[in-house]
C-alpha atoms as a PDB file:
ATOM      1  CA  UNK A   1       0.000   0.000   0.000  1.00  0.00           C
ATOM      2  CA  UNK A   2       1.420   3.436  -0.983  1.00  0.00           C
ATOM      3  CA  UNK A   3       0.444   6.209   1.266  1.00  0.00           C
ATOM      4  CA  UNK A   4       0.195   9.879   0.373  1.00  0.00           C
ATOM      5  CA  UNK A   5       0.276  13.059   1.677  1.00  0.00           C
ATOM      6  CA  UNK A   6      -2.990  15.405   1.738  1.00  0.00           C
ATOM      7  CA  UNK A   7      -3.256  19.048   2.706  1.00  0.00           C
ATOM      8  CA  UNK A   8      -6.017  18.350   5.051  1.00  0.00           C
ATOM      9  CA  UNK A   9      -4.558  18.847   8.583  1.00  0.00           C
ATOM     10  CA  UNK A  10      -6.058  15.670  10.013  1.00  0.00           C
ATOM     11  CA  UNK A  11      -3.837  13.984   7.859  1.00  0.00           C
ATOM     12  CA  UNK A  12      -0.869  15.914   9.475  1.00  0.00           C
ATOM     13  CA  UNK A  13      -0.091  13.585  12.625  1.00  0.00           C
ATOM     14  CA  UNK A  14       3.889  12.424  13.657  1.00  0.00           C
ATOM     15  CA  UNK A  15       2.117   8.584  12.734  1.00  0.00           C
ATOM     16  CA  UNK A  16       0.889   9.267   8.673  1.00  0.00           C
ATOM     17  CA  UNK A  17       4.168  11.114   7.876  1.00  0.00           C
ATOM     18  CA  UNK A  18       6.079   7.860   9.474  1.00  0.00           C
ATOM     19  CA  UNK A  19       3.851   5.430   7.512  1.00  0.00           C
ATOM     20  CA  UNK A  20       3.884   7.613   4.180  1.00  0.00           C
ATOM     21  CA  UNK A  21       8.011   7.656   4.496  1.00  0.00           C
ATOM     22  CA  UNK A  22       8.260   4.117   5.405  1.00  0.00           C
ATOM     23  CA  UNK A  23       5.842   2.964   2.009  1.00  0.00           C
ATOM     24  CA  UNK A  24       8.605   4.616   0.269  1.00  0.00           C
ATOM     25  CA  UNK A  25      11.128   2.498  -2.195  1.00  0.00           C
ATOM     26  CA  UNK A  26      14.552   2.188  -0.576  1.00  0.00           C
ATOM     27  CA  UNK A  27      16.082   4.612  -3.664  1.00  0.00           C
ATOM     28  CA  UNK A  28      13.439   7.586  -2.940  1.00  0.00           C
ATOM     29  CA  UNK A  29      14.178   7.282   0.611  1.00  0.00           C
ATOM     30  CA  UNK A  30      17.435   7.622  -0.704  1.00  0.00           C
ATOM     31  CA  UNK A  31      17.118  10.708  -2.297  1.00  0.00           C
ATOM     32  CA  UNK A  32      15.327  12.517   0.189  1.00  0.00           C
ATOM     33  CA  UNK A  33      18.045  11.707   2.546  1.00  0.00           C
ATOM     34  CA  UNK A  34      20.381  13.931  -0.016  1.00  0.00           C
ATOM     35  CA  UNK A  35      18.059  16.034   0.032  1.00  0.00           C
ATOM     36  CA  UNK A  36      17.832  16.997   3.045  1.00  0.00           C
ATOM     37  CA  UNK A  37      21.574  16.699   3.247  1.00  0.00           C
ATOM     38  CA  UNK A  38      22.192  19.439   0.924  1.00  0.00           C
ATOM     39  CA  UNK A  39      19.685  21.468   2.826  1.00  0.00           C
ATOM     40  CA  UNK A  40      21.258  20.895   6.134  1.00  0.00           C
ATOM     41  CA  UNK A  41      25.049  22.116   4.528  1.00  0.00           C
ATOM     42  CA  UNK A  42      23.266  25.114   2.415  1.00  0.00           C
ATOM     43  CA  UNK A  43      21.836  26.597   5.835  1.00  0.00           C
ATOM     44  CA  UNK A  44      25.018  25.632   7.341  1.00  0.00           C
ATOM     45  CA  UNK A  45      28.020  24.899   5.063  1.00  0.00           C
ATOM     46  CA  UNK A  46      30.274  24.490   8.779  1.00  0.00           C
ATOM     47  CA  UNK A  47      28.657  21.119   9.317  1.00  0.00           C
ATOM     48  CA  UNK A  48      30.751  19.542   6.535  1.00  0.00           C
ATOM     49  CA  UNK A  49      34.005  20.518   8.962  1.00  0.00           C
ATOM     50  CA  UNK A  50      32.687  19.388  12.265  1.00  0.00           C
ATOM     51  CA  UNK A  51      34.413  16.150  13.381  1.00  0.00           C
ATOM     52  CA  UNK A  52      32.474  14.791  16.469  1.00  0.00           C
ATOM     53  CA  UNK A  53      28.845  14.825  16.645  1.00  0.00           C
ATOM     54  CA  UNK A  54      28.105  16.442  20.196  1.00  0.00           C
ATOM     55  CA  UNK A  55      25.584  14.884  22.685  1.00  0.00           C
ATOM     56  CA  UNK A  56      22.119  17.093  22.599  1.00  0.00           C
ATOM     57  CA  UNK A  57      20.203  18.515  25.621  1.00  0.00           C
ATOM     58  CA  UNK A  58      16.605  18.135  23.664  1.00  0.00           C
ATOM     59  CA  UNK A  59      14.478  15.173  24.110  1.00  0.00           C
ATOM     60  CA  UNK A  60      14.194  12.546  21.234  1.00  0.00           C
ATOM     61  CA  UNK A  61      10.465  11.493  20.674  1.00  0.00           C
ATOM     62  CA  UNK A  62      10.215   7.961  19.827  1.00  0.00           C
ATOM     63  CA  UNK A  63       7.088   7.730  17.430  1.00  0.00           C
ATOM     64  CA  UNK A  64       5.889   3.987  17.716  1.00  0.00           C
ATOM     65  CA  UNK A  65       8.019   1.002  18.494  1.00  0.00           C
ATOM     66  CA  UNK A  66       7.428  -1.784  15.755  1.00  0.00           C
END
């Protein structure tokens, strides 16, 4: 099953973006991981040059566990 995304905000929740990214082929998945990638650098091209990833003080929200 291939799930979508709508512009209704019902449709909106944490769960239907999880399920629409997971019903995704292994190569788009793929590319939106570049994507966002090249997003991440363009907003900050520094985060090419950092060498350690640093420990963060926010809290992680764990969506389902499956």
């Amino acid at each position: 099953m291939r799930y979508t995304v709508g512009h209704d905000r019902s449709e909106e929740s944490m769960e239907s973006k999880v399920r629409w990214f997971r019903s995704l082929p292994l190569s788009e998945k793929m590319d939106m991981l570049c994507y966002f990638t090249d997003l991440a650098l363009e907003l900050n091209p520094k985060l090419a040059y950092r060498k350690h990833a640093e420990q963060t003080q926010r809290n992680i929200r764990i969506i389902s566990a499956s």
